[in-house]
N, C-alpha and C. Protein backbone atom coordinates (compact mmCIF):
# COMPACT_ATOMS: atom_id res chain seq x y z
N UNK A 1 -18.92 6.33 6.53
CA UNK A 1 -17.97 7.40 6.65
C UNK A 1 -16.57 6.96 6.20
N UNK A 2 -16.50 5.92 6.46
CA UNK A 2 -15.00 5.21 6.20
C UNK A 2 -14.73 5.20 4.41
N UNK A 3 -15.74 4.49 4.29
CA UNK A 3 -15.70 4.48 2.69
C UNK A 3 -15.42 6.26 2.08
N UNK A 4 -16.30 6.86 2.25
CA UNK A 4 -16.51 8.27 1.87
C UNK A 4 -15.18 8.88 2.05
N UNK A 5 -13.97 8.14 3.45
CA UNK A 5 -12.96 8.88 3.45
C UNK A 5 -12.37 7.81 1.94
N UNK A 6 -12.10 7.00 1.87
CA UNK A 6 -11.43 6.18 0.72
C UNK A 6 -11.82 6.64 -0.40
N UNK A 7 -12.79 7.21 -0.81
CA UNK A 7 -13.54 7.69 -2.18
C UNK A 7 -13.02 8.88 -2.23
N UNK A 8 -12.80 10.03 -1.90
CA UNK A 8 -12.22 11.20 -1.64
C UNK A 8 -10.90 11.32 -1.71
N UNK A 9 -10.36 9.76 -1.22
CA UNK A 9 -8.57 10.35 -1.79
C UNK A 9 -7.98 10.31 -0.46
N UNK A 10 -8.42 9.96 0.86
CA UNK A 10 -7.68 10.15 2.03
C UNK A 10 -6.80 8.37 2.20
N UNK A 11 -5.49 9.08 2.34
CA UNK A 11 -4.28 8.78 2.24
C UNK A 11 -4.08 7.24 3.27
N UNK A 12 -4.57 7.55 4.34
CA UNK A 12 -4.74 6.88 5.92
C UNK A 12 -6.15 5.73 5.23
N UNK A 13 -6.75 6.20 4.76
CA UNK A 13 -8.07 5.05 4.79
C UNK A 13 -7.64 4.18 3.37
N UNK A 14 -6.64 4.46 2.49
CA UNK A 14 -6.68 3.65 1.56
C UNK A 14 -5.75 2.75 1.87
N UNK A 15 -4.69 2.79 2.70
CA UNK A 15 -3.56 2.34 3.55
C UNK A 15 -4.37 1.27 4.40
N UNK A 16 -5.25 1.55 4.88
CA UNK A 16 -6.30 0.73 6.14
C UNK A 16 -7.30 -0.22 5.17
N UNK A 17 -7.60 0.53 4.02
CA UNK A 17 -7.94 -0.68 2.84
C UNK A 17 -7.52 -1.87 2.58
N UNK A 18 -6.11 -1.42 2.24
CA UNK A 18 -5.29 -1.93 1.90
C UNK A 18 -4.73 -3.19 2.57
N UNK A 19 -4.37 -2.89 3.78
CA UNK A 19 -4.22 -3.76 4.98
C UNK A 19 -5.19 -4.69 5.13
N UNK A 20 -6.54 -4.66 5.34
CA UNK A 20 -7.95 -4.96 5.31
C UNK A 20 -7.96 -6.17 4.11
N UNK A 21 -7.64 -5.97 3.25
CA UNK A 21 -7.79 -6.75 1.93
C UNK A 21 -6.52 -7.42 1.60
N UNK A 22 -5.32 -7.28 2.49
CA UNK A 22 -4.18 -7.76 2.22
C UNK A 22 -4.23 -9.42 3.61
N UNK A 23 -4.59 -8.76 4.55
CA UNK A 23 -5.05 -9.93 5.63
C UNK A 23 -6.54 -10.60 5.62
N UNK A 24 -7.33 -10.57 4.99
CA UNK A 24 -8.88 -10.52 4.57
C UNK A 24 -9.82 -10.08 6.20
N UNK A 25 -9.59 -8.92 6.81
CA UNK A 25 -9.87 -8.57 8.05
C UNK A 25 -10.75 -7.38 7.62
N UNK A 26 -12.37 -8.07 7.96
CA UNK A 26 -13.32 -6.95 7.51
C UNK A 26 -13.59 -7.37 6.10
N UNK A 27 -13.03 -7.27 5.54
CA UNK A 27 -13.06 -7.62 3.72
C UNK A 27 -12.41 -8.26 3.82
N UNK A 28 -12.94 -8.96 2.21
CA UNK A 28 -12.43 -10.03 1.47
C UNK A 28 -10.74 -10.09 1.12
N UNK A 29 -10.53 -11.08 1.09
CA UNK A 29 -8.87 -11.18 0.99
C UNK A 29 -8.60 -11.24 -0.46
N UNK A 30 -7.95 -10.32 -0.74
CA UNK A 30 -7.35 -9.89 -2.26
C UNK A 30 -6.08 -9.31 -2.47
N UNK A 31 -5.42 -9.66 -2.82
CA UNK A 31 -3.82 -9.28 -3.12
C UNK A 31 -3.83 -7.76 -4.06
N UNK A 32 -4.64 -8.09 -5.18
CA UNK A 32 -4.51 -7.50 -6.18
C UNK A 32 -5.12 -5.96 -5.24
N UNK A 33 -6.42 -6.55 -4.80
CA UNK A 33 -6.93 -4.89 -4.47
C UNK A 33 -6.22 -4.16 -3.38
N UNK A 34 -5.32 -4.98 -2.87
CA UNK A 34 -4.53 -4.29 -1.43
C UNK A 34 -3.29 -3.94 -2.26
N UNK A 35 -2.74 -3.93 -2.97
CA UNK A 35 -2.13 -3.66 -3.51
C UNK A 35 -2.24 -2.32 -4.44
N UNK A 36 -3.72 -2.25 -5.21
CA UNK A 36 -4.07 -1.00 -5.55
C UNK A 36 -4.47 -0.31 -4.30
N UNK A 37 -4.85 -0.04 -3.38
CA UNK A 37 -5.37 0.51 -1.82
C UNK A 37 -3.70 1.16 -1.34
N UNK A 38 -2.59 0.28 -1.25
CA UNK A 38 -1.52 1.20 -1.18
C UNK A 38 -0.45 1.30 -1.72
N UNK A 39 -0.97 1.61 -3.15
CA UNK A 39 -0.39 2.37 -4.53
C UNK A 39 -0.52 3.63 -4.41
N UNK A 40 -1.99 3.56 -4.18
CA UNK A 40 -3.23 4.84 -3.72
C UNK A 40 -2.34 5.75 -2.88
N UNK A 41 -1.92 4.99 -1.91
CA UNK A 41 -1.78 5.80 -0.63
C UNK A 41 -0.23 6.22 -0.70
N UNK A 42 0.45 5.10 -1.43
CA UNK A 42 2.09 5.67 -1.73
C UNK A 42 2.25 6.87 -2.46
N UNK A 43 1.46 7.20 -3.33
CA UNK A 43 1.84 7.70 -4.11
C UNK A 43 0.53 9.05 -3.78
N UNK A 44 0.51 9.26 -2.73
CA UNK A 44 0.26 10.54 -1.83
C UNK A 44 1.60 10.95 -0.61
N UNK A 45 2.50 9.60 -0.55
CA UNK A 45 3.33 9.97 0.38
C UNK A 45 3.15 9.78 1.78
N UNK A 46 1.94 8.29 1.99
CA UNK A 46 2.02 7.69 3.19
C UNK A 46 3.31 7.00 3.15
N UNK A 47 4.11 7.04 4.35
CA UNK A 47 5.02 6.27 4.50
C UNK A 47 4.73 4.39 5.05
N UNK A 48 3.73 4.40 5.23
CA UNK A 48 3.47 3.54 5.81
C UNK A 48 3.30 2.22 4.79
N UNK A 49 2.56 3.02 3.67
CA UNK A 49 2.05 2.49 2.36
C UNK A 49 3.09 2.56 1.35
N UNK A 50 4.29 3.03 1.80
CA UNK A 50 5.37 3.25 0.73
C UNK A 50 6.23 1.52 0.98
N UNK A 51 6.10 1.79 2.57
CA UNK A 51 7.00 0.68 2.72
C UNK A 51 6.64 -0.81 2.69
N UNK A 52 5.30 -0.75 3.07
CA UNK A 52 4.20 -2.04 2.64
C UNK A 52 4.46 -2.21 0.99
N UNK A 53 4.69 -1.06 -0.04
CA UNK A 53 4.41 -1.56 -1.41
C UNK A 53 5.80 -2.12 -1.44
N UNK A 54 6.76 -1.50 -0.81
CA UNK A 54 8.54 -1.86 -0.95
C UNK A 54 8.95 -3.24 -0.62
N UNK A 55 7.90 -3.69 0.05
CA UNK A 55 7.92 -5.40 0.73
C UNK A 55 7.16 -6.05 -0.16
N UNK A 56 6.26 -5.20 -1.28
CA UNK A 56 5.10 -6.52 -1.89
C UNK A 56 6.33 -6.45 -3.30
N UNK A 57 7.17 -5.94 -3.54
CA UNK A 57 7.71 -5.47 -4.94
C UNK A 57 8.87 -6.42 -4.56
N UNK A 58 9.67 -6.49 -3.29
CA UNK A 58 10.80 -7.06 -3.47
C UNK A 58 10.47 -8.30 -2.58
N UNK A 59 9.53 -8.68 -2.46
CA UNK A 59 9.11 -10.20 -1.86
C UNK A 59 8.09 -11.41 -3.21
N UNK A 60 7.70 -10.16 -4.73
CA UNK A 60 6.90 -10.79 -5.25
C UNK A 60 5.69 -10.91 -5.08
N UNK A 61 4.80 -10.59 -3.82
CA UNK A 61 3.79 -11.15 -3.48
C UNK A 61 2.76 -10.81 -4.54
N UNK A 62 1.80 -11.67 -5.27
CA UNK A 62 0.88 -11.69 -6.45
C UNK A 62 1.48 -10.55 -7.81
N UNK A 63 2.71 -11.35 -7.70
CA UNK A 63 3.14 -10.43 -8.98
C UNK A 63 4.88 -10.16 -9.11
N UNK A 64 5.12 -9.75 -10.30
CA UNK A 64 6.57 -10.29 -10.52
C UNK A 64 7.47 -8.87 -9.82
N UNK A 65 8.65 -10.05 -9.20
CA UNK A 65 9.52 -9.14 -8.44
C UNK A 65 10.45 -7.42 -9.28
N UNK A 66 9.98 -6.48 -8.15
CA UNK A 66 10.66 -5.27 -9.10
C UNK A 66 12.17 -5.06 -8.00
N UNK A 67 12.92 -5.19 -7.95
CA UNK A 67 14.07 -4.66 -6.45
C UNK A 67 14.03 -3.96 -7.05
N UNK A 68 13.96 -2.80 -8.38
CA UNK A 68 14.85 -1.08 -8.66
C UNK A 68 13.35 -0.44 -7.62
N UNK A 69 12.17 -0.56 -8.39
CA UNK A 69 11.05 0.09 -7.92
C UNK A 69 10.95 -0.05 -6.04
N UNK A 70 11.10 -1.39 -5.70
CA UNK A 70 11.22 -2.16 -4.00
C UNK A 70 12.05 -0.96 -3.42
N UNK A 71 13.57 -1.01 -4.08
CA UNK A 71 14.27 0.14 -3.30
C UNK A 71 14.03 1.88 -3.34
N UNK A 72 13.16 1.44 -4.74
CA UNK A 72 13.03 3.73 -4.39
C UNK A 72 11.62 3.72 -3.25
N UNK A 73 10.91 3.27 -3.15
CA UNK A 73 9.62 2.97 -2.30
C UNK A 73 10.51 2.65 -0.78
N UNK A 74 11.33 1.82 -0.77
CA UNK A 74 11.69 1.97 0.56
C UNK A 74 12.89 3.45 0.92
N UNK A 75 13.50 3.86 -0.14
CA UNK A 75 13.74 5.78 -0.05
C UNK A 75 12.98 6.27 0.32
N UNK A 76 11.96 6.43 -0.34
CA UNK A 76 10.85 7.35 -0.23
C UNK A 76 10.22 7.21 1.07
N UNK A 77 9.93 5.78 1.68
CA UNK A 77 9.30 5.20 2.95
C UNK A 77 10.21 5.79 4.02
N UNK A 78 11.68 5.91 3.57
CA UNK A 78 12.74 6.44 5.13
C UNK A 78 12.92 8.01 5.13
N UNK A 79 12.74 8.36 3.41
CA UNK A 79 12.67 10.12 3.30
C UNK A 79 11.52 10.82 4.71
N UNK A 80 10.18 9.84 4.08
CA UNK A 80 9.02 10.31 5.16
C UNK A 80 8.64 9.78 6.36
N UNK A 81 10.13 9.03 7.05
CA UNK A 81 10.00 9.04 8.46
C UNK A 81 9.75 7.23 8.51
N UNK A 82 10.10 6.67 7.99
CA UNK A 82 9.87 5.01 8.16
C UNK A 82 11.58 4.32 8.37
């Protein structure tokens, strides 16, 4: 059921992916795929996943630092309540 919500596009389970594959809890530990998991979910307008991508962009983590992109993701993360 979980998967089926992630395949469908739900916002909350690609965020929980994401997390999942960012700590290797449940799944395998992967930067790259937790990173696509809440791209997914930012760019539906989880806040949760806005501000997780705003920390992987302006910390670097598996990939080169963005601060312009870091700071509109953390806008967008305080627009929707973060």
């Amino acid at each position: 059921m979980f998967q089926a919500s992630v395949h469908q596009g739900d916002a909350g389970a690609q965020f929980l992916v994401g997390e999942m594959r960012l700590k290797g809890t449940g799944l395998d530990n992967d930067y790259q795929k937790a990173r696509i998991g809440f791209k997914k979910s930012a760019e539906q307008g989880y806040p949760d996943a806005q501000f997780c991508l705003e920390q992987w962009y302006a910390e670097s983590k598996g990939g080169a630092r963005n601060l312009k992109l870091a700071y509109v993701l953390l806008t967008l993360a305080e627009t929707n309540g973060i």
